[in-house]
N, C-alpha and C. Protein backbone atom coordinates (compact mmCIF):
# COMPACT_ATOMS: atom_id res chain seq x y z
N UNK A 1 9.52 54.20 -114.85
CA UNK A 1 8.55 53.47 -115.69
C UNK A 1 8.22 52.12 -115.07
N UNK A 2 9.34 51.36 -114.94
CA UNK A 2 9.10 49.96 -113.72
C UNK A 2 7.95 50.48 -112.99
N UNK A 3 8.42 51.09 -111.70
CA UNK A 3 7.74 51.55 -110.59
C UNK A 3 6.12 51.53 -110.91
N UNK A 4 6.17 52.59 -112.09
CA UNK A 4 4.81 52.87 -112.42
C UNK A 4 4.09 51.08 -113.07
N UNK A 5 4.72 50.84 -113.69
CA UNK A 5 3.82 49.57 -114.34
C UNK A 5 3.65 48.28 -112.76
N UNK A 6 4.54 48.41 -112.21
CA UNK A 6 4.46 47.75 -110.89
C UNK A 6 3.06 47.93 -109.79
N UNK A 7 3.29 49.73 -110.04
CA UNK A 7 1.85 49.56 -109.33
C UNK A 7 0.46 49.70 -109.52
N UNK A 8 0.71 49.65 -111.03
CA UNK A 8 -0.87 49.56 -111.60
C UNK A 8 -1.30 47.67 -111.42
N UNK A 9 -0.27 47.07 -111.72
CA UNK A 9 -0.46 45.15 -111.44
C UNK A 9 -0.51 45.69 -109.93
N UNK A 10 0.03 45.89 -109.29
CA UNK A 10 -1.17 45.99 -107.57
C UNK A 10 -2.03 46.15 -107.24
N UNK A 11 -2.76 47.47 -107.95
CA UNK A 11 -3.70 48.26 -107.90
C UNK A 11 -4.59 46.87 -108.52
N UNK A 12 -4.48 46.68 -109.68
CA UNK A 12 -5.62 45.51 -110.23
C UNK A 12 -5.84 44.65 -109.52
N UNK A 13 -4.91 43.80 -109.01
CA UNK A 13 -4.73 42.31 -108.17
C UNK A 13 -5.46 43.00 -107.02
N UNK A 14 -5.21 44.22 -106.23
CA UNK A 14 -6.37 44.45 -104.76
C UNK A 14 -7.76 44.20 -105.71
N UNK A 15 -8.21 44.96 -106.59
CA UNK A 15 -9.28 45.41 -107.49
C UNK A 15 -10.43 43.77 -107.43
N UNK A 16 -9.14 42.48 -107.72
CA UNK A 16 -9.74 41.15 -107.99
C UNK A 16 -9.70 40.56 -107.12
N UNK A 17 -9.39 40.86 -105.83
CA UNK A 17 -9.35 40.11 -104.53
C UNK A 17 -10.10 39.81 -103.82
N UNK A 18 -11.42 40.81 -104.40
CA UNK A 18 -13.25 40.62 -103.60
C UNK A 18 -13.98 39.78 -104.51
N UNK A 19 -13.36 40.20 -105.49
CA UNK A 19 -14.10 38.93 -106.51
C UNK A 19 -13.87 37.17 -106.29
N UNK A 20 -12.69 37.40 -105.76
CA UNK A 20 -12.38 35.64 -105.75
C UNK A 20 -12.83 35.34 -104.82
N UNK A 21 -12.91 35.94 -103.67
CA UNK A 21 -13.43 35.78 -102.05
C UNK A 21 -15.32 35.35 -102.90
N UNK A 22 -15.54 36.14 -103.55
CA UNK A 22 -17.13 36.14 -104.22
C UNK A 22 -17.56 34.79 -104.38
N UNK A 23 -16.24 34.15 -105.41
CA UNK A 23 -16.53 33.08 -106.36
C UNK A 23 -16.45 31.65 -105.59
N UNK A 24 -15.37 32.21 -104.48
CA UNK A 24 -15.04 30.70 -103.65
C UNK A 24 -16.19 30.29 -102.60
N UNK A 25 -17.24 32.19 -102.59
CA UNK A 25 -18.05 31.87 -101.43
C UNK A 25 -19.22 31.08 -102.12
N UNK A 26 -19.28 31.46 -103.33
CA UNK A 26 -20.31 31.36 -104.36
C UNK A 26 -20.29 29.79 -104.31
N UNK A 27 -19.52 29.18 -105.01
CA UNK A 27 -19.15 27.53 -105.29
C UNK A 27 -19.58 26.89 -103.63
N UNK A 28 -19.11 27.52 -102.75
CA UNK A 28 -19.49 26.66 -101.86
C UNK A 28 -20.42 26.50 -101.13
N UNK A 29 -21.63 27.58 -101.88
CA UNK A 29 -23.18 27.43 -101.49
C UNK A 29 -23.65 26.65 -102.60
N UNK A 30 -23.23 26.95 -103.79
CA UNK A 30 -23.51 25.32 -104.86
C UNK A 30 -23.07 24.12 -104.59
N UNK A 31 -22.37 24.30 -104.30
CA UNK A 31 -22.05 22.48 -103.37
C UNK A 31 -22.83 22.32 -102.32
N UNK A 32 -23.45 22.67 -101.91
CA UNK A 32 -24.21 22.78 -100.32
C UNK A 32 -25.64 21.80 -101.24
N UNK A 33 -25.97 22.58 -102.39
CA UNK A 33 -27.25 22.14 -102.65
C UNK A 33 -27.47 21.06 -103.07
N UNK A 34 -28.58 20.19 -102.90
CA UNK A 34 -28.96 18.76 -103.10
C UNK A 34 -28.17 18.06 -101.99
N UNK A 35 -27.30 18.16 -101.03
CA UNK A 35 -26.85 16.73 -100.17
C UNK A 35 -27.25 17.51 -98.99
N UNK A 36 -27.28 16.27 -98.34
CA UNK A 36 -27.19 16.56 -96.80
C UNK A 36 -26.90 17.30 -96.16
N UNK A 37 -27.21 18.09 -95.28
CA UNK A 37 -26.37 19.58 -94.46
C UNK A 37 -26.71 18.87 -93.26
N UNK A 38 -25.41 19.13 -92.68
CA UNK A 38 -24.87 18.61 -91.42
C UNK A 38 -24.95 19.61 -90.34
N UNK A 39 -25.28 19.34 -89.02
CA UNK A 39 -25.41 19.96 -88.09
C UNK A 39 -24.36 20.66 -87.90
N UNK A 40 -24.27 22.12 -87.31
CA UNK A 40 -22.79 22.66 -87.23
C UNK A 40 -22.82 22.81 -85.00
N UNK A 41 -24.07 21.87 -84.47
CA UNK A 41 -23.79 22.09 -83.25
C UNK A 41 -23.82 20.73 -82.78
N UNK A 42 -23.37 20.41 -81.38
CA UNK A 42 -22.87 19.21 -81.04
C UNK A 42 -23.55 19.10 -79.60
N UNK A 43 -24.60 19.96 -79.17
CA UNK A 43 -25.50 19.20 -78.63
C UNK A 43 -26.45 18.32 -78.52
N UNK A 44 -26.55 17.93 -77.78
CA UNK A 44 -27.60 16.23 -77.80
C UNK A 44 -28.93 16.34 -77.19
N UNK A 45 -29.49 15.56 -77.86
CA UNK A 45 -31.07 15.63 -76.74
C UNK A 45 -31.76 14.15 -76.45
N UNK A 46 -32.14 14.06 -74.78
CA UNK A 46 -32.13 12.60 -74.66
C UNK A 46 -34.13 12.26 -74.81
N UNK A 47 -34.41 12.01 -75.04
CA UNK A 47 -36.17 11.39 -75.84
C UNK A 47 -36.02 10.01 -75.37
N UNK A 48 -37.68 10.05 -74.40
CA UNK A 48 -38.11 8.63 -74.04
C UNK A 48 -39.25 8.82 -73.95
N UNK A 49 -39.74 7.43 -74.11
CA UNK A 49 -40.78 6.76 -73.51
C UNK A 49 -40.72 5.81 -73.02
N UNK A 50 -41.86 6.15 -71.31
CA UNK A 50 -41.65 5.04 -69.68
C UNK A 50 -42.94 4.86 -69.81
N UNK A 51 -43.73 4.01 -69.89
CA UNK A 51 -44.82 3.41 -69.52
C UNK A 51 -44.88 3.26 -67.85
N UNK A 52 -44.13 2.81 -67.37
CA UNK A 52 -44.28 3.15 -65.82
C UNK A 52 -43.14 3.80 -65.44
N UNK A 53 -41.55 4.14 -65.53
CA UNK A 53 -41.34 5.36 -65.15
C UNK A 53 -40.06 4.75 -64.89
N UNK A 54 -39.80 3.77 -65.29
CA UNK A 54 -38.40 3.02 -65.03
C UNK A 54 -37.19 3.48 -66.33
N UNK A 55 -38.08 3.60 -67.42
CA UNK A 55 -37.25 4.15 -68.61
C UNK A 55 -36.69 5.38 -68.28
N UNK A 56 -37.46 6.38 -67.90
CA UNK A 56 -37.74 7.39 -67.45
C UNK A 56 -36.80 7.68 -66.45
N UNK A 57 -36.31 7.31 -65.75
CA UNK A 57 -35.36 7.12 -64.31
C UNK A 57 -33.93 7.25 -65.42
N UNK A 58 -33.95 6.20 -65.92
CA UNK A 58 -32.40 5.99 -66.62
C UNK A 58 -32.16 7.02 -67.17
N UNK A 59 -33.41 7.72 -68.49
CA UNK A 59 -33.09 8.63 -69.46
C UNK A 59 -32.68 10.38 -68.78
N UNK A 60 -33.70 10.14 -67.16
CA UNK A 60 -33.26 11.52 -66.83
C UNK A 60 -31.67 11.51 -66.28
N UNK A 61 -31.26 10.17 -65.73
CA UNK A 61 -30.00 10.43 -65.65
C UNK A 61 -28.96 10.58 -66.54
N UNK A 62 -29.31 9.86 -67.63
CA UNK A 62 -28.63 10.15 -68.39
C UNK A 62 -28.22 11.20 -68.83
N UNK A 63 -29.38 12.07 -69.23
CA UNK A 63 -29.32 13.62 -69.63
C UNK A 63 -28.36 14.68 -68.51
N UNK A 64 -28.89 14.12 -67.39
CA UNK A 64 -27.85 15.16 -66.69
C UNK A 64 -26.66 14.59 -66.75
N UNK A 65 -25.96 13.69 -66.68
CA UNK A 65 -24.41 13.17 -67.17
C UNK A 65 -23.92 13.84 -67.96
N UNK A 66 -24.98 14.16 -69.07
CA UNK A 66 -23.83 14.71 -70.40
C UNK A 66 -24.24 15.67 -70.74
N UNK A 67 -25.25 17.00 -69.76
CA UNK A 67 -25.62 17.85 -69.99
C UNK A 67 -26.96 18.02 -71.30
N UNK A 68 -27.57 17.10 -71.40
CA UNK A 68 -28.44 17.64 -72.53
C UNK A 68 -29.71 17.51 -71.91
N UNK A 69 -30.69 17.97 -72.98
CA UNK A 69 -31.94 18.70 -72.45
C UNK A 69 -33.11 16.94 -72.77
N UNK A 70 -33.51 17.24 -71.82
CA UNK A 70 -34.87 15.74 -71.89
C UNK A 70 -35.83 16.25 -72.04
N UNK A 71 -36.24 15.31 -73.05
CA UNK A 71 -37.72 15.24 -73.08
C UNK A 71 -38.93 14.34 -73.47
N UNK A 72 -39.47 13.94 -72.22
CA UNK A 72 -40.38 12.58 -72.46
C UNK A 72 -41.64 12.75 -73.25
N UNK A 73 -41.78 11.12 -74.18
CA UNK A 73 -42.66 11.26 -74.95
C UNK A 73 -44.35 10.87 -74.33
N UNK A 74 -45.09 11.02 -74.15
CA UNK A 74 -46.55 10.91 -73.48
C UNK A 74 -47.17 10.82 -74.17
N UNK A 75 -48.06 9.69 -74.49
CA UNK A 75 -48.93 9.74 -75.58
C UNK A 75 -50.16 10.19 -75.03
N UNK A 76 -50.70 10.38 -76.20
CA UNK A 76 -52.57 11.11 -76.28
C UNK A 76 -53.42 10.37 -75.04
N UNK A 77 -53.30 9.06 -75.03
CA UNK A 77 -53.71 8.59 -74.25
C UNK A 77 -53.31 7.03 -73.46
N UNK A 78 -52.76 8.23 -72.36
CA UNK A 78 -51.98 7.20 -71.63
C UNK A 78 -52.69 5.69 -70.88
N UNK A 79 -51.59 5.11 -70.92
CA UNK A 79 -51.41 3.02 -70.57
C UNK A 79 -52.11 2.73 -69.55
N UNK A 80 -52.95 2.10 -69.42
CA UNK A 80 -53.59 2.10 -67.69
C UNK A 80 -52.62 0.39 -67.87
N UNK A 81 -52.61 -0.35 -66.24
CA UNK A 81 -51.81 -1.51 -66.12
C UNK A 81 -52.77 -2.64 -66.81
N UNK A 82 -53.97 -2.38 -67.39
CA UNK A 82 -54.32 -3.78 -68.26
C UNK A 82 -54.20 -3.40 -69.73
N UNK A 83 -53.88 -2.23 -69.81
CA UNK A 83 -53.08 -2.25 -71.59
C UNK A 83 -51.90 -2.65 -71.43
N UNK A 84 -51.14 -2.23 -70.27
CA UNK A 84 -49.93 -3.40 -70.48
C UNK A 84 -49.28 -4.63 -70.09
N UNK A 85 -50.77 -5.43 -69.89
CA UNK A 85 -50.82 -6.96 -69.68
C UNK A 85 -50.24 -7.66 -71.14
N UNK A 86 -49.28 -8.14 -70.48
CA UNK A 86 -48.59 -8.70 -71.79
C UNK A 86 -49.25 -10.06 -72.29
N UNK A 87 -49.83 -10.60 -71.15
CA UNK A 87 -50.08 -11.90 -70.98
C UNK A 87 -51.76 -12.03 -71.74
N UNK A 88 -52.16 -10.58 -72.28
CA UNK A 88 -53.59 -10.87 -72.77
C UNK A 88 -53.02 -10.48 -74.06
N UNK A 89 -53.58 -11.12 -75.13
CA UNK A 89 -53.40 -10.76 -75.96
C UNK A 89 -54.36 -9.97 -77.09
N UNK A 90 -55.24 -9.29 -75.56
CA UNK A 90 -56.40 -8.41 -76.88
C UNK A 90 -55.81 -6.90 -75.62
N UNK A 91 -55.00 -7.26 -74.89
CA UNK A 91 -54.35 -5.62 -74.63
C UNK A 91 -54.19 -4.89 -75.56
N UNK A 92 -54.16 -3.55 -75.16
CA UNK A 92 -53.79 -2.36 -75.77
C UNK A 92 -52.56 -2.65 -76.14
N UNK A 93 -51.61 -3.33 -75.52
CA UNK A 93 -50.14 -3.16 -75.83
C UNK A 93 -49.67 -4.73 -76.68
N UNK A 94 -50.37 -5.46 -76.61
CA UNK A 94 -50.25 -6.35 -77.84
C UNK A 94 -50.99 -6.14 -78.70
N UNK A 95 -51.98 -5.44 -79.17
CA UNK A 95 -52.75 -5.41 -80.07
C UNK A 95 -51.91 -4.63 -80.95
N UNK A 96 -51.18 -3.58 -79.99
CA UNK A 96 -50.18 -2.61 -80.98
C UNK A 96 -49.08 -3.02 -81.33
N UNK A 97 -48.61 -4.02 -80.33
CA UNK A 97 -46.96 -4.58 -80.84
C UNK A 97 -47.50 -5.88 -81.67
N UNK A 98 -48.58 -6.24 -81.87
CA UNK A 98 -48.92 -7.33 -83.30
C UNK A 98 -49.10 -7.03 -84.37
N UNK A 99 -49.19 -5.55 -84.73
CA UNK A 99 -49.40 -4.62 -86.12
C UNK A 99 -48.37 -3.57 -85.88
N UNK A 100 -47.44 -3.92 -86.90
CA UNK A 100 -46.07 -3.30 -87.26
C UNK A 100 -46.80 -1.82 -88.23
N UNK A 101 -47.63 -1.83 -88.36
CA UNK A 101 -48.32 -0.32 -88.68
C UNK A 101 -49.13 0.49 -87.67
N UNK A 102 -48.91 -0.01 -86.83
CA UNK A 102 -49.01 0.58 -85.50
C UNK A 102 -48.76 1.80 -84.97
N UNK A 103 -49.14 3.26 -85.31
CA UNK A 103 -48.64 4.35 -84.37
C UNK A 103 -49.63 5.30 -83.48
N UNK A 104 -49.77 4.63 -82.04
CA UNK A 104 -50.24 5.52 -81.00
C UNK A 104 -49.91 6.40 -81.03
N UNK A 105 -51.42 7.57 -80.61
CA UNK A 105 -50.29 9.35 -80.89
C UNK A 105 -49.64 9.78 -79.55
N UNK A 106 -49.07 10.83 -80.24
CA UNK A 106 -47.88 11.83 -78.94
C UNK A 106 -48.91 12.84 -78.63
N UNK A 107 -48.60 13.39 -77.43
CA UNK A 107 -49.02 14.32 -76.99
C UNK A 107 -47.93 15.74 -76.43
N UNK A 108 -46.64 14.78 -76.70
CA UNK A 108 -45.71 15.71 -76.10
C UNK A 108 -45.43 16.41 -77.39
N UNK A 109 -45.26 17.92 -77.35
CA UNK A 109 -44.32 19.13 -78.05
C UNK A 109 -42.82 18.71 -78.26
N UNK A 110 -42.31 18.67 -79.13
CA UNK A 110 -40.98 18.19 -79.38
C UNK A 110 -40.40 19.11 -79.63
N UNK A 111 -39.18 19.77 -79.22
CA UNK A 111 -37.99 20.87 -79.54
C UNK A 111 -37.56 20.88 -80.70
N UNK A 112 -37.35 21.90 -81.58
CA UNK A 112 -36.52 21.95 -82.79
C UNK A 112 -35.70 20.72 -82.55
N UNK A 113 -35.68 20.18 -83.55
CA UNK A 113 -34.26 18.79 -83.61
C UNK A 113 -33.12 19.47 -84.58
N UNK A 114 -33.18 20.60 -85.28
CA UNK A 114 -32.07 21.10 -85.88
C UNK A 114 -31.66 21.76 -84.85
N UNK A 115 -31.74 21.86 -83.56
CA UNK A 115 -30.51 22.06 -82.56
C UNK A 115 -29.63 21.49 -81.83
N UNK A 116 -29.90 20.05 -82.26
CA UNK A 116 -29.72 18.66 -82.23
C UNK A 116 -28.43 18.10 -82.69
N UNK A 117 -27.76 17.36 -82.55
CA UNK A 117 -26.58 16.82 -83.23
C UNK A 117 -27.02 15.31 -83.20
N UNK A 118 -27.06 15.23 -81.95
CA UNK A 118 -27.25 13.72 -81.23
C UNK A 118 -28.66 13.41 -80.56
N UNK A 119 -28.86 12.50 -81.20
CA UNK A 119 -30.64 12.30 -80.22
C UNK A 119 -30.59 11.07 -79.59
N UNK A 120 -30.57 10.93 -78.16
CA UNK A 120 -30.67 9.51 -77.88
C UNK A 120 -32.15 8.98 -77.37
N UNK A 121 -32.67 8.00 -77.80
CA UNK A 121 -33.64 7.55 -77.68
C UNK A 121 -34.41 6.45 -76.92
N UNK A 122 -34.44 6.62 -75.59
CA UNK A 122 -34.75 5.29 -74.64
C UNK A 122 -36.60 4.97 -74.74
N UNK A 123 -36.55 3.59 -74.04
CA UNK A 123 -37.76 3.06 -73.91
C UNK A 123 -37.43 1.63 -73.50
N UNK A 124 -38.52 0.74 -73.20
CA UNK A 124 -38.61 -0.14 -72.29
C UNK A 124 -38.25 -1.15 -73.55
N UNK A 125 -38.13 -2.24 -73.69
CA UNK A 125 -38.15 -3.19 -74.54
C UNK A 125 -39.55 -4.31 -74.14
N UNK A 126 -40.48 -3.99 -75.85
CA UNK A 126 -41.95 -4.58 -75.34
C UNK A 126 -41.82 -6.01 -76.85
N UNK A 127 -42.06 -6.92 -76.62
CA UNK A 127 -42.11 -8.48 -77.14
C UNK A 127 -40.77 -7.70 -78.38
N UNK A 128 -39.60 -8.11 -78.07
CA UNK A 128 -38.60 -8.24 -78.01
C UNK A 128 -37.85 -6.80 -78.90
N UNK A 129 -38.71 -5.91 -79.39
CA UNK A 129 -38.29 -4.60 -79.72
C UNK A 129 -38.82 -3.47 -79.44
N UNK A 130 -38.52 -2.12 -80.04
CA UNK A 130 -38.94 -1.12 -79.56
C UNK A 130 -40.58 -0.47 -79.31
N UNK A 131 -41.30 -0.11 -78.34
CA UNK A 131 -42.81 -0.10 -78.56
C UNK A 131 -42.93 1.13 -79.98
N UNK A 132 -44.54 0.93 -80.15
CA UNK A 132 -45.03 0.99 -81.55
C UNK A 132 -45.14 3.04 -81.49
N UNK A 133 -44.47 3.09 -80.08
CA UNK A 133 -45.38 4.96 -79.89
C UNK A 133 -43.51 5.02 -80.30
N UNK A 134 -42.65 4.44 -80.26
CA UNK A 134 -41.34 5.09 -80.58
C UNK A 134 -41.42 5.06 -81.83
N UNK A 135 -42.07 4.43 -82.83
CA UNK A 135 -42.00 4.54 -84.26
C UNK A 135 -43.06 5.29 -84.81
N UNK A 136 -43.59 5.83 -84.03
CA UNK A 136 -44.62 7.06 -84.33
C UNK A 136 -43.63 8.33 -83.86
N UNK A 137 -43.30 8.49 -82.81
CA UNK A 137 -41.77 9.64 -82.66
C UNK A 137 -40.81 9.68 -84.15
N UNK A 138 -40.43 8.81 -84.13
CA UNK A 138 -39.28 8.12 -85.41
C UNK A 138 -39.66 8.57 -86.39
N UNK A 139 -40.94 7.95 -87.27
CA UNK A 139 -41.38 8.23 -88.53
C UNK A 139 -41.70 10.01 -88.88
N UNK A 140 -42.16 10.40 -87.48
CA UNK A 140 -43.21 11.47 -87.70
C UNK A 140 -42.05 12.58 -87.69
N UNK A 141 -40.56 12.27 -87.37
CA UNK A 141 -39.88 13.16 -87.23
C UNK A 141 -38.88 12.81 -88.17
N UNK A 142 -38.94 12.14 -89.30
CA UNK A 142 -37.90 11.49 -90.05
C UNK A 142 -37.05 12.14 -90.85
N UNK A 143 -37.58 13.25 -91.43
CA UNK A 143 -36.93 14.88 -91.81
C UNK A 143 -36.12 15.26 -90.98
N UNK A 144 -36.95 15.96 -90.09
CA UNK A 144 -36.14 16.37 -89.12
C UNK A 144 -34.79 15.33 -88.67
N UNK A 145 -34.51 14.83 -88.43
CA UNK A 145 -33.64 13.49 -87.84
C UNK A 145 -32.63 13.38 -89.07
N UNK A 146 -32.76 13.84 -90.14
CA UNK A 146 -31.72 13.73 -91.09
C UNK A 146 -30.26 14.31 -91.06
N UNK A 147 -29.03 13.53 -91.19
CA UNK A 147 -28.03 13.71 -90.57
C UNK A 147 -27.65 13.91 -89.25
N UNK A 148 -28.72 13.11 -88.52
CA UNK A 148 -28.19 13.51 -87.07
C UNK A 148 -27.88 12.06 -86.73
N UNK A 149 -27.23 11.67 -85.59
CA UNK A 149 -27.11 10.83 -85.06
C UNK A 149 -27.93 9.92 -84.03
N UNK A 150 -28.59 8.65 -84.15
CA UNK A 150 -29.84 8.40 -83.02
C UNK A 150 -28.81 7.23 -82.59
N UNK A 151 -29.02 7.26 -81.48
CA UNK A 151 -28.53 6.41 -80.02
C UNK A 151 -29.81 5.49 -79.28
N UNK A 152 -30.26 4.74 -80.02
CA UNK A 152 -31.36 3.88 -78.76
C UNK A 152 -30.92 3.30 -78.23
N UNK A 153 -31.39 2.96 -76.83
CA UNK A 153 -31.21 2.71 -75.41
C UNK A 153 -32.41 2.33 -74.38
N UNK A 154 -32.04 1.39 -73.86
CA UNK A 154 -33.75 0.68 -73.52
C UNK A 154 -33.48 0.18 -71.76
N UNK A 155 -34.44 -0.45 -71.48
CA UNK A 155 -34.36 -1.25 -70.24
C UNK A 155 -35.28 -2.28 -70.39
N UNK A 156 -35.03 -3.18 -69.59
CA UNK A 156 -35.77 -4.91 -69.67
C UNK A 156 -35.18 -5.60 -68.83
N UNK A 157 -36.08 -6.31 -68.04
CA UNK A 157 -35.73 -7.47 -67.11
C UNK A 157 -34.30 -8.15 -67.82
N UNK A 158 -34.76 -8.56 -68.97
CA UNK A 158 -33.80 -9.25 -69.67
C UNK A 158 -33.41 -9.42 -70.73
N UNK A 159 -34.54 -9.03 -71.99
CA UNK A 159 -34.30 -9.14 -73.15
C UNK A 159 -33.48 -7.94 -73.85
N UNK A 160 -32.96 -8.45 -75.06
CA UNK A 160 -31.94 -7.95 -75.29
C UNK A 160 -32.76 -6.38 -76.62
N UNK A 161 -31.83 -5.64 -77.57
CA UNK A 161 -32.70 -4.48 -78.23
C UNK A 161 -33.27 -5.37 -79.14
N UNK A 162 -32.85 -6.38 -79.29
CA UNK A 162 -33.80 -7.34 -80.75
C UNK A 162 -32.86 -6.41 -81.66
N UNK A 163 -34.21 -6.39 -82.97
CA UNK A 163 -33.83 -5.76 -83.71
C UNK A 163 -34.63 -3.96 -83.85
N UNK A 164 -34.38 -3.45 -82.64
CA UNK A 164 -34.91 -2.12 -82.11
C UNK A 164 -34.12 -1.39 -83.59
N UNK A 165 -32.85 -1.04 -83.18
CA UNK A 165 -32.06 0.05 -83.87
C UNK A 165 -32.17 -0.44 -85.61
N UNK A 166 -32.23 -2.00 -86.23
CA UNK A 166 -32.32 -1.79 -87.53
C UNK A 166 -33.80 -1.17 -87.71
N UNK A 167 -35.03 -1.36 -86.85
CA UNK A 167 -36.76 -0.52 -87.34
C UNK A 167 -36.20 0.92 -87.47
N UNK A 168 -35.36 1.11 -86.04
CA UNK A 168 -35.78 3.29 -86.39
C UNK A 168 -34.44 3.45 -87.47
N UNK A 169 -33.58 2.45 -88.15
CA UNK A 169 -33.18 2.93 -89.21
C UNK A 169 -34.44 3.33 -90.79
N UNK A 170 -34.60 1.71 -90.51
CA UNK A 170 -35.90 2.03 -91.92
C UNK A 170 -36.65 3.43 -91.57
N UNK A 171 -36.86 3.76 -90.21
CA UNK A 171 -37.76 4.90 -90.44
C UNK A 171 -37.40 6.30 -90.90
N UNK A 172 -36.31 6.09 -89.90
CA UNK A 172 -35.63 7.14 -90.06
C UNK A 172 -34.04 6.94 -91.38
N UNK A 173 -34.29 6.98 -92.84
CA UNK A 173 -33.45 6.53 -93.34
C UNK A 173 -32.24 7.23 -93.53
N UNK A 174 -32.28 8.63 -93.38
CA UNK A 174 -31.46 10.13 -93.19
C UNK A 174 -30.16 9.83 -92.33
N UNK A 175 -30.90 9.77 -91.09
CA UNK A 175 -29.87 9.86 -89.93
C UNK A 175 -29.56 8.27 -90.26
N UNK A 176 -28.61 8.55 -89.06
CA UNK A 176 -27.54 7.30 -88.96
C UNK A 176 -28.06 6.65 -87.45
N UNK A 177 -28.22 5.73 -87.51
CA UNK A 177 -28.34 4.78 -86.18
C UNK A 177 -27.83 3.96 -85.84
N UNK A 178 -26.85 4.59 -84.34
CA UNK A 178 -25.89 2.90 -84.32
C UNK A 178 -26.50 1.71 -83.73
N UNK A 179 -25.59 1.35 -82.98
CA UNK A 179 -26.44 -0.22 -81.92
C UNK A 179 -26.79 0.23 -80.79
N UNK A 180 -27.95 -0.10 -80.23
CA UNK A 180 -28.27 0.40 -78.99
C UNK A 180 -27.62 -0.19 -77.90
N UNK A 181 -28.02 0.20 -76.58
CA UNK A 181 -27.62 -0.82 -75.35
C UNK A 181 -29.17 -1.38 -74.47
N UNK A 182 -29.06 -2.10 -73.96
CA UNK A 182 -29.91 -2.47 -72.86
C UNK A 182 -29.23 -2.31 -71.43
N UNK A 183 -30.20 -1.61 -70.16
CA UNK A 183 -29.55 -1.01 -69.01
C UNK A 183 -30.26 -1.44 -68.53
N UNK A 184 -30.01 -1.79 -66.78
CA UNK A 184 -30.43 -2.40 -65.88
C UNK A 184 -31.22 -1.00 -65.24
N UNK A 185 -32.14 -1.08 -64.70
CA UNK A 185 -32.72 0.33 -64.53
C UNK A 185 -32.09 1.31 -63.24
N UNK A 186 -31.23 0.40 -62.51
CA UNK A 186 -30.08 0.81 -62.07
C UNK A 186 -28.82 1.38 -62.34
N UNK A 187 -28.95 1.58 -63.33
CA UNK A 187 -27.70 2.20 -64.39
C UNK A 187 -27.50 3.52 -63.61
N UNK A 188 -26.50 3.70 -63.28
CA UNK A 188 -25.85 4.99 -62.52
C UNK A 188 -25.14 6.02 -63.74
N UNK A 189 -25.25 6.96 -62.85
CA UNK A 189 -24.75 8.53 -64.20
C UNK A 189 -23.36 8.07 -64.49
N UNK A 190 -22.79 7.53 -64.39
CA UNK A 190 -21.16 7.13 -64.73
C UNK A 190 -20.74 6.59 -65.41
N UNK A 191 -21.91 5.12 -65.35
CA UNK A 191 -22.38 4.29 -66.30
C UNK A 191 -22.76 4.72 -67.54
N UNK A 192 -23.47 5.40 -67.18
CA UNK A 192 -24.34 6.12 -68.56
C UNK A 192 -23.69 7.19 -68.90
N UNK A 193 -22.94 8.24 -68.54
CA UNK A 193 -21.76 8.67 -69.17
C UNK A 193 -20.65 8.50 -69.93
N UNK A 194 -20.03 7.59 -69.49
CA UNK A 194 -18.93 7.13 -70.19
C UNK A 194 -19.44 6.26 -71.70
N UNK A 195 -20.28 5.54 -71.34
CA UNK A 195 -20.96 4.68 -72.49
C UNK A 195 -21.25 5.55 -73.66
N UNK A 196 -22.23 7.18 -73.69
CA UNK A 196 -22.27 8.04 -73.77
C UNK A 196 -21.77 9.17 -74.62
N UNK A 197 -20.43 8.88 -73.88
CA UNK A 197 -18.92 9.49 -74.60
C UNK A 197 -18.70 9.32 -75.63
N UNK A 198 -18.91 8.19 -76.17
CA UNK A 198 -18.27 7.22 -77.57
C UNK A 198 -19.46 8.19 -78.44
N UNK A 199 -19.91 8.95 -78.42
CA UNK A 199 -21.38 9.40 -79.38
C UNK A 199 -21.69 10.93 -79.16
N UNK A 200 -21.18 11.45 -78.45
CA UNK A 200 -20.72 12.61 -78.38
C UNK A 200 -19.68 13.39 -78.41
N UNK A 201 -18.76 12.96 -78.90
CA UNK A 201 -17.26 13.27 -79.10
C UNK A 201 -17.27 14.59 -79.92
């Protein structure tokens, strides 16, 4: 009689064992809904814009250092050298860095960014922050960019990111943006690797 009542409580308990697997899978697609969903891959992708090709130099090295895929931004209609006379101030390139509503278009195709973990984001540093075509990238992709990580990264004779990385926060309010760096356009893959590291872990 034991025996028998023993293995009917087995028989039931297998019986409820798909059900709980059900309920635990269940709850944890209701928790999923309304917050943030996080990338489950940990590749990176490095995004620039070079007005003359110096940004451009750094960002492709960069990308091959840490293995990720580049891709430069080109706008609709590209800089001839008296839009980027800094020294006039009815240039193309001050007229745009004097109106903070400013967005020159892209012309480049951008890759899924949900394959994305990490996006790092170079460009030149123009009157003391990021130019106005990176906050047209930024804004226009601000969805997309949610929960991922952005890395800006620049080059300049001398000036420093300003306040580059707090703009593509406001734009991008999702993702997370740390502090950028400024690189000598000499920046070697080793350099830019290791620095790198700290953001791809």
């Amino acid at each position: 009689m034991l025996k028998h009542s023993t293995l009917i409580i087995e028989l039931v308990l297998a019986a409820l064992l798909p059900l709980c697997g059900f309920a635990r899978e269940n709850a944890s697609s209701e928790t999923g809904k309304g917050s943030t969903i996080m990338n489950n891959t940990t590749k990176s992708l490095v995004v620039c814009f070079s007005a003359t090709g110096n940004t451009k130099g750094v960002a492709q090295r960069l990308a091959s250092a840490i293995g990720a895929e580049f891709v430069e931004i080109v706008p609709s209609k590209p800089y001839t050298a008296a839009d980027l006379d800094w020294r006039d101030k009815k240039s193309r390139s001050s007229v745009e860095m004097a109106d903070r509503k400013s967005r020159p278009a892209i012309a480049t195709a951008v890759p899924s960014l949900a394959d994305y973990a990490t996006v790092f984001i170079g460009f030149p540093i123009w009157w003391y922050r990021e130019p106005s075509i990176i906050d047209t990238f930024v804004e226009s992709n601000a969805e997309a960019l949610g929960g991922k990580t952005i890395v800006p990264f620049a080059t300049s004779g001398s000036s420093g990111m300003g306040d580059s990385s707090a703009n593509l926060q406001v734009l991008a309010p999702k993702a997370k943006v740390v502090e950028g760096r400024r690189f000598s356009t000499s920046a070697d893959a080793e350099t830019l690797r290791k620095w790198a590291a700290e953001f791809t872990k």
